[in-house]
C-alpha atoms as a PDB file:
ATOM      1  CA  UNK A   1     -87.375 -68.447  -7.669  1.00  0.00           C
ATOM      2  CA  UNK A   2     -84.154 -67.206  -6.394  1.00  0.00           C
ATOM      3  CA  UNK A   3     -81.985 -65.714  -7.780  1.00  0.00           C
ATOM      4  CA  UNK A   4     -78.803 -66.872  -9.137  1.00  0.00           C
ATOM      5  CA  UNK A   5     -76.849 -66.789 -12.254  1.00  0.00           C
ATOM      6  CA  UNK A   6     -77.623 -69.819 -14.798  1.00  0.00           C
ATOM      7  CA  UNK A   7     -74.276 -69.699 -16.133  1.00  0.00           C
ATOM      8  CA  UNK A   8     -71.943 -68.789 -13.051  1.00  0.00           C
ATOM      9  CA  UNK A   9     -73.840 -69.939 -10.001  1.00  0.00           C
ATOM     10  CA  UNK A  10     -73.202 -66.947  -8.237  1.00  0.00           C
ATOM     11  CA  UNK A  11     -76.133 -65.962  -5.455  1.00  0.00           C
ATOM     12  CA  UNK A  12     -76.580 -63.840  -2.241  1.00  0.00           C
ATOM     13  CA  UNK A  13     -73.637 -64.722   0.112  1.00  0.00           C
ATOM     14  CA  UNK A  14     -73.682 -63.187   3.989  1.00  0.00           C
ATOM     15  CA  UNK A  15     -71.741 -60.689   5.469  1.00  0.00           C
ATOM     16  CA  UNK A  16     -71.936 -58.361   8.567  1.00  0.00           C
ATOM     17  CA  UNK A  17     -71.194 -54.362   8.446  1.00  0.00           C
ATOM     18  CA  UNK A  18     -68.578 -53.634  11.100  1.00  0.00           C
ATOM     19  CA  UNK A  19     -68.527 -50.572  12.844  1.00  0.00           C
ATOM     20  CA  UNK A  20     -65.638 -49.660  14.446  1.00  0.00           C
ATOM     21  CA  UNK A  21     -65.020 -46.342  17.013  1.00  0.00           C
ATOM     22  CA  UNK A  22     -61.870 -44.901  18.102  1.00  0.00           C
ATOM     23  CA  UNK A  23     -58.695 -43.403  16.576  1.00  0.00           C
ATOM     24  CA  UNK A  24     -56.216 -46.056  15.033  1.00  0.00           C
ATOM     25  CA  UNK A  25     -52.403 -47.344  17.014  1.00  0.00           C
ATOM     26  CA  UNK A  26     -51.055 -46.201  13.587  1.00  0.00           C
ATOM     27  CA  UNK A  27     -52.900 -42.745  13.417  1.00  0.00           C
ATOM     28  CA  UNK A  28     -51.534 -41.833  17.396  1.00  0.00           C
ATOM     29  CA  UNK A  29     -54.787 -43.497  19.550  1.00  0.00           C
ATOM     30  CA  UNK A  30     -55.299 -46.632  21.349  1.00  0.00           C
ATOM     31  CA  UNK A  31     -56.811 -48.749  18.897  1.00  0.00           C
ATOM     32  CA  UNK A  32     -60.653 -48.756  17.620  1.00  0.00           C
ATOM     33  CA  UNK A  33     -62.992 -50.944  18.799  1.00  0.00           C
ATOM     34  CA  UNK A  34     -66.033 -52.585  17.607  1.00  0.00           C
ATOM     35  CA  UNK A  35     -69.207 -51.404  18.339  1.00  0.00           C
ATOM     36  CA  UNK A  36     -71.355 -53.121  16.343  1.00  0.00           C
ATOM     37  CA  UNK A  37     -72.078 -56.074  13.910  1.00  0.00           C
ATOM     38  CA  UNK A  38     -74.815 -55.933  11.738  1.00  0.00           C
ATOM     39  CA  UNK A  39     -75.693 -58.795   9.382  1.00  0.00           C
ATOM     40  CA  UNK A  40     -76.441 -58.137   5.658  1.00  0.00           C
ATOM     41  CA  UNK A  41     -76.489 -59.597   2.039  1.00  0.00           C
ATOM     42  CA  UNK A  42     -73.975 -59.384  -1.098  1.00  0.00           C
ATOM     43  CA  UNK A  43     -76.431 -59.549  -3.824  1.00  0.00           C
ATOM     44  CA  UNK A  44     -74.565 -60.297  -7.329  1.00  0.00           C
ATOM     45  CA  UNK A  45     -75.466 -57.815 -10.323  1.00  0.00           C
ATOM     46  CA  UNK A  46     -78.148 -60.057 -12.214  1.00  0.00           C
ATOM     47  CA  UNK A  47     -79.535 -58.939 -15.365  1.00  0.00           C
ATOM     48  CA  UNK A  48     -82.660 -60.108 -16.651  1.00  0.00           C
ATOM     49  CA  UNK A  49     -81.769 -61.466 -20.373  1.00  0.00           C
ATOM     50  CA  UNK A  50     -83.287 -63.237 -23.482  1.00  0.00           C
ATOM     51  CA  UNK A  51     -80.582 -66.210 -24.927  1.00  0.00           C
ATOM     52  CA  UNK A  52     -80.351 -68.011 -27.289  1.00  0.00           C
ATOM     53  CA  UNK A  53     -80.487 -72.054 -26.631  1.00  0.00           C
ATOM     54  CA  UNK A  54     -78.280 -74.733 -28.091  1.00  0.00           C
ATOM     55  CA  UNK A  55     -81.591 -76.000 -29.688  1.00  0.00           C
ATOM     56  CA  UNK A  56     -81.939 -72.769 -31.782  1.00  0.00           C
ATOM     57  CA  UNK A  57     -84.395 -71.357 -29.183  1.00  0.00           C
ATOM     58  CA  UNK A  58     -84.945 -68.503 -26.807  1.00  0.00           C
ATOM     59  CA  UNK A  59     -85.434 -68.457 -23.031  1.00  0.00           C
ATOM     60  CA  UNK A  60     -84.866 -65.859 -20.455  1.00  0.00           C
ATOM     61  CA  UNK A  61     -83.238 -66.266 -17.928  1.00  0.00           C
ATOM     62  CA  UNK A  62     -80.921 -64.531 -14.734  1.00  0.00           C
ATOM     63  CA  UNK A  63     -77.251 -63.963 -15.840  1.00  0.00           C
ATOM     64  CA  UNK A  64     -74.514 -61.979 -13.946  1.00  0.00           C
ATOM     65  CA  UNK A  65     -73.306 -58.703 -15.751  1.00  0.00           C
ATOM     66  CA  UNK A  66     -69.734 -60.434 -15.310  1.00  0.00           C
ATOM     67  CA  UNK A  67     -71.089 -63.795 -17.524  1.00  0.00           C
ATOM     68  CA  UNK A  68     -72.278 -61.026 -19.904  1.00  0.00           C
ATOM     69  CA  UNK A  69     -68.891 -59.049 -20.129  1.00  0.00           C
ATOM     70  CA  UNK A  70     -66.662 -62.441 -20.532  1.00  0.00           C
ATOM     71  CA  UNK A  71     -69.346 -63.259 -23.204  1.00  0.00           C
ATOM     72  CA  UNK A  72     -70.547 -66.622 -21.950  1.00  0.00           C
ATOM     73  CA  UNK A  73     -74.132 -66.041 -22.676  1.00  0.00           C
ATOM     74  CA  UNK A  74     -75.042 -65.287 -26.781  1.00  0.00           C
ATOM     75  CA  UNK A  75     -77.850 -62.826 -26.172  1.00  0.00           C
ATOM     76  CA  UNK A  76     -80.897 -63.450 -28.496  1.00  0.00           C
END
């Protein structure tokens, strides 16, 4: 199962790391330049928790930490 919020949705999204060499126009130099792209994963902050159903019930389930914090998700 992957995983992604139950409440929110949110799941892995792709990204690169950028690196970049070089001294800045701003900072005096001739501008940086990129050396390298490598590709990688923003993982959301998913927390393993027990809540409580609309049928009176328990179940447990993936929820972000920021579902948790806006208190979307009763905890059981």
């Amino acid at each position: 199962m992957a995983k992604v919020c139950v409440i929110t949705g949110r799941r892995p999204v792709k990204g690169s790391i950028i690196n970049r060499k070089g001294q800045t126009k701003k900072s005096g130099g001739i501008g940086t330049h990129v050396t390298s792209i490598t590709k990688r994963k923003f993982r959301p902050n998913l927390q393993r928790v027990r809540i409580r159903m609309a049928n009176g019930g328990t179940k447990r389930v993936w929820v972000s930490v920021k579902a948790l914090k806006a208190g979307l998700v009763q905890k059981a």
